[in-house]
C-alpha atoms as a PDB file:
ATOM      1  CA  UNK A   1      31.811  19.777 -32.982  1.00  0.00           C
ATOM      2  CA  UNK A   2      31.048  17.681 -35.793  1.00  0.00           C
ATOM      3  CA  UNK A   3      27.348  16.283 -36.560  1.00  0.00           C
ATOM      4  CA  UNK A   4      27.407  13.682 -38.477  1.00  0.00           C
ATOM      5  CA  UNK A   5      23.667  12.199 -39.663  1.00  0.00           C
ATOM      6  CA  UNK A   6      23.654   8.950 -40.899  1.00  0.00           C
ATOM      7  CA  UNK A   7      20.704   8.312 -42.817  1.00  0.00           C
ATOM      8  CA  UNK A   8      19.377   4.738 -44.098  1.00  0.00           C
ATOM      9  CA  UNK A   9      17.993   4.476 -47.762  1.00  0.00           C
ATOM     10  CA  UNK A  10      14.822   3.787 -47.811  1.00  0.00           C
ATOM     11  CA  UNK A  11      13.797   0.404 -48.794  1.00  0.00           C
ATOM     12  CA  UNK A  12      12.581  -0.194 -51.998  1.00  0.00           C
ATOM     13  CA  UNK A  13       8.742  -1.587 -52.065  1.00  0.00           C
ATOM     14  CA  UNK A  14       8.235  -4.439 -54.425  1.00  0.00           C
ATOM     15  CA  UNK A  15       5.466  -3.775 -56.599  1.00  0.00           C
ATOM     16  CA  UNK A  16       2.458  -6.122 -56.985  1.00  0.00           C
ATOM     17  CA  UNK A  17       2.638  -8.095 -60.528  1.00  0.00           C
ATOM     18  CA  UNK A  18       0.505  -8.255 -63.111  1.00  0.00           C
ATOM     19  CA  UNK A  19      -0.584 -12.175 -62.069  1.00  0.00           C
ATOM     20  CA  UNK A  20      -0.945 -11.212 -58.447  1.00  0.00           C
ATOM     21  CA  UNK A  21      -3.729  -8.793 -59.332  1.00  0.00           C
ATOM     22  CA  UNK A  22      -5.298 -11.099 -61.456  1.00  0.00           C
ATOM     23  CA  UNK A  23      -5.578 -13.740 -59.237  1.00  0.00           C
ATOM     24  CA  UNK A  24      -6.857 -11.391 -56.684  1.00  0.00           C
ATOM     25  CA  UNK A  25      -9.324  -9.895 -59.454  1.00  0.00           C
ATOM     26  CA  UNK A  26     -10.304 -13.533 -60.356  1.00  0.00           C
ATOM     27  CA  UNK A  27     -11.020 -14.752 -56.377  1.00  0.00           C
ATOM     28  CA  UNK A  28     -12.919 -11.632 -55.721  1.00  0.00           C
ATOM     29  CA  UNK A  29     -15.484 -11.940 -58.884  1.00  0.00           C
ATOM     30  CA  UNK A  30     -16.075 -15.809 -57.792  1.00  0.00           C
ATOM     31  CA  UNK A  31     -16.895 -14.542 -54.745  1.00  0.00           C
ATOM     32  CA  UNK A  32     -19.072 -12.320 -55.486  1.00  0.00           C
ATOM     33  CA  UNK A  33     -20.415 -14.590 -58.150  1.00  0.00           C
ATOM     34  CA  UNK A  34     -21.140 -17.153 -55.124  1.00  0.00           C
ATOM     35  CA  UNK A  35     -22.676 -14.591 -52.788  1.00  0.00           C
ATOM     36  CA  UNK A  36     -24.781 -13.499 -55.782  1.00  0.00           C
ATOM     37  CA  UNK A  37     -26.155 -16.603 -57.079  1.00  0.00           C
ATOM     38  CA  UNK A  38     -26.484 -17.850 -53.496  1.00  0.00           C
ATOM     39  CA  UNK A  39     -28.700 -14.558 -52.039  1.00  0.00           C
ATOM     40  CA  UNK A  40     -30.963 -14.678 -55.505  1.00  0.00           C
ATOM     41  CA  UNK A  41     -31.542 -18.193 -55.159  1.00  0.00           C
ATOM     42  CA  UNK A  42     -33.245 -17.764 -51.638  1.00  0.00           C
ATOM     43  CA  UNK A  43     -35.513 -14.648 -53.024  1.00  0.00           C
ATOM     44  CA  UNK A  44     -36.915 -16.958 -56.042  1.00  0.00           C
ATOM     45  CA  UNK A  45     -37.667 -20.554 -55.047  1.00  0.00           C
ATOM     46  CA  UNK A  46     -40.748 -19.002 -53.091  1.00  0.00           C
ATOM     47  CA  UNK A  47     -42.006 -16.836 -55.678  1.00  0.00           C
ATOM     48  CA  UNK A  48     -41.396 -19.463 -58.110  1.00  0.00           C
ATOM     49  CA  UNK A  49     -43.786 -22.248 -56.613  1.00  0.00           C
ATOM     50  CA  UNK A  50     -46.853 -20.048 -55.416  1.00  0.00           C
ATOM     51  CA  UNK A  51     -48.529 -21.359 -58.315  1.00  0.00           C
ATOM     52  CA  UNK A  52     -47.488 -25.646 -58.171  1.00  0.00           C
ATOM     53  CA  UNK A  53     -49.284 -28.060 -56.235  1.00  0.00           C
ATOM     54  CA  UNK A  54     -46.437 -29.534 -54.186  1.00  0.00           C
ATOM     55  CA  UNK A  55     -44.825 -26.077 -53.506  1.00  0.00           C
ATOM     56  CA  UNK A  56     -42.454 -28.404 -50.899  1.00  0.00           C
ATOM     57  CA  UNK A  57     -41.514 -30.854 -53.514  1.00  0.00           C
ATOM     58  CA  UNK A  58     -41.073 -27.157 -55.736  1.00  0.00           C
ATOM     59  CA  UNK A  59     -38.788 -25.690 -53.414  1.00  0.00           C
ATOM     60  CA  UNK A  60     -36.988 -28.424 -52.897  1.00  0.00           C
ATOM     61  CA  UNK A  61     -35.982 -29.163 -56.460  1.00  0.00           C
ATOM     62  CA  UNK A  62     -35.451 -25.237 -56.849  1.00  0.00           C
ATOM     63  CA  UNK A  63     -32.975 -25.521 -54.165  1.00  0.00           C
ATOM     64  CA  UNK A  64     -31.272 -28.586 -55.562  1.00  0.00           C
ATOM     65  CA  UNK A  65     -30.805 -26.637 -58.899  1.00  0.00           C
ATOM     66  CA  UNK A  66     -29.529 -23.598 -57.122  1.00  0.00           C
ATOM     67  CA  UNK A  67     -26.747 -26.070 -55.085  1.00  0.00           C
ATOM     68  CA  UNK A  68     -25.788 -27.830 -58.513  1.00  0.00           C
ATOM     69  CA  UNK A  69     -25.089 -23.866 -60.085  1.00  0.00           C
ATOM     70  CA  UNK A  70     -23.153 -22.953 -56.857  1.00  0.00           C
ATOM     71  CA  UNK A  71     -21.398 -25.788 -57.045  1.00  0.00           C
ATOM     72  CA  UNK A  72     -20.196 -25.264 -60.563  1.00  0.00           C
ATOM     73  CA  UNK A  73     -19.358 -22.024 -60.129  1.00  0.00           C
ATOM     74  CA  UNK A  74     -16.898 -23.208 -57.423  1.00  0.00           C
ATOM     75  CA  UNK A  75     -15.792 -25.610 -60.023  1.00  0.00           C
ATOM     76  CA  UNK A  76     -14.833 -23.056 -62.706  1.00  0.00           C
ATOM     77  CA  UNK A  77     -13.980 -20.901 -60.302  1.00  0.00           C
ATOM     78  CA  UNK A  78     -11.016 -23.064 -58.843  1.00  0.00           C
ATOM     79  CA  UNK A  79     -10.220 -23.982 -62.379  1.00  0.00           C
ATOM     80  CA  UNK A  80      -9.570 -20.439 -63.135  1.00  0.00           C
ATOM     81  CA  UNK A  81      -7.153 -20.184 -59.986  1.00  0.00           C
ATOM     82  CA  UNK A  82      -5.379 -23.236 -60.798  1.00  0.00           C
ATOM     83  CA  UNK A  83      -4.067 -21.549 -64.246  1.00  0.00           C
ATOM     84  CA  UNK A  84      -3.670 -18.369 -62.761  1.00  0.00           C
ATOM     85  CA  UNK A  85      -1.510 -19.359 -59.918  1.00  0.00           C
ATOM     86  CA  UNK A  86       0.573 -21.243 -63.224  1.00  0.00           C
ATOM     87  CA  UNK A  87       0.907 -18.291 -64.943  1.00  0.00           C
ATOM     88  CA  UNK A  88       1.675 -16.707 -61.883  1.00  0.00           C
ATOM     89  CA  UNK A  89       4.719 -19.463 -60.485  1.00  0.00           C
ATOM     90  CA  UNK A  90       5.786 -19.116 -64.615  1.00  0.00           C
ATOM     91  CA  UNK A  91       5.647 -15.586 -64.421  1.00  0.00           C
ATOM     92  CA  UNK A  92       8.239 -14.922 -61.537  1.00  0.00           C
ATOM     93  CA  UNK A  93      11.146 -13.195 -61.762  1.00  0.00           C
ATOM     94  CA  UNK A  94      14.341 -14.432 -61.372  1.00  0.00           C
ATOM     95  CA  UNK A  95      15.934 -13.127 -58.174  1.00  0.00           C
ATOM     96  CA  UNK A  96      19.520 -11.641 -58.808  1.00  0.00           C
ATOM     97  CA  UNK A  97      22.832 -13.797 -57.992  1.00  0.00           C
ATOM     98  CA  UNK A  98      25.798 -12.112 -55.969  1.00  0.00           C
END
């Protein structure tokens, strides 16, 4: 009787490159950036007006601020995945010819 096994190579995994873990790195931090400057805005407009006379008209511009310095953190961070994703579409290698 002959037993033959046929065994299939196992398929090579294509690593991650260096740009794909930047950009990753990069979207994460802006994230967290966001979340960050979003939840400490909310803690300190209150605390921050106790003492004004309008504490509405206090809040309010507090809250304005806080919008403008999310908003330009979504600004910088976009710019910062627009040249990554360059580098990245530079970066990639050339796939082999038959």
């Amino acid at each position: 009787m002959n037993t033959t096994t046929i065994t299939t190579p196992p398929r090579k995994r294509r690593k991650w490159r260096k740009a794909t873990w930047a950009l990753i790195v990069w979207s994460a931090l802006t994230v967290v950036w966001i979340i960050a400057g979003t939840a400490g805005e909310s803690s300190t407009a209150h605390n921050d007006c106790r003492r004004e006379t309008d504490v509405h008209l206090c809040e309010q511009a507090h809250h304005v601020g806080a919008g403008v310095g999310i908003a330009a953190i979504i600004v910088l961070g976009f710019m910062g995945f627009v040249v990554l994703a360059l580098v990245w579409i530079m970066s990639r290698p050339k796939e082999a010819r038959p």
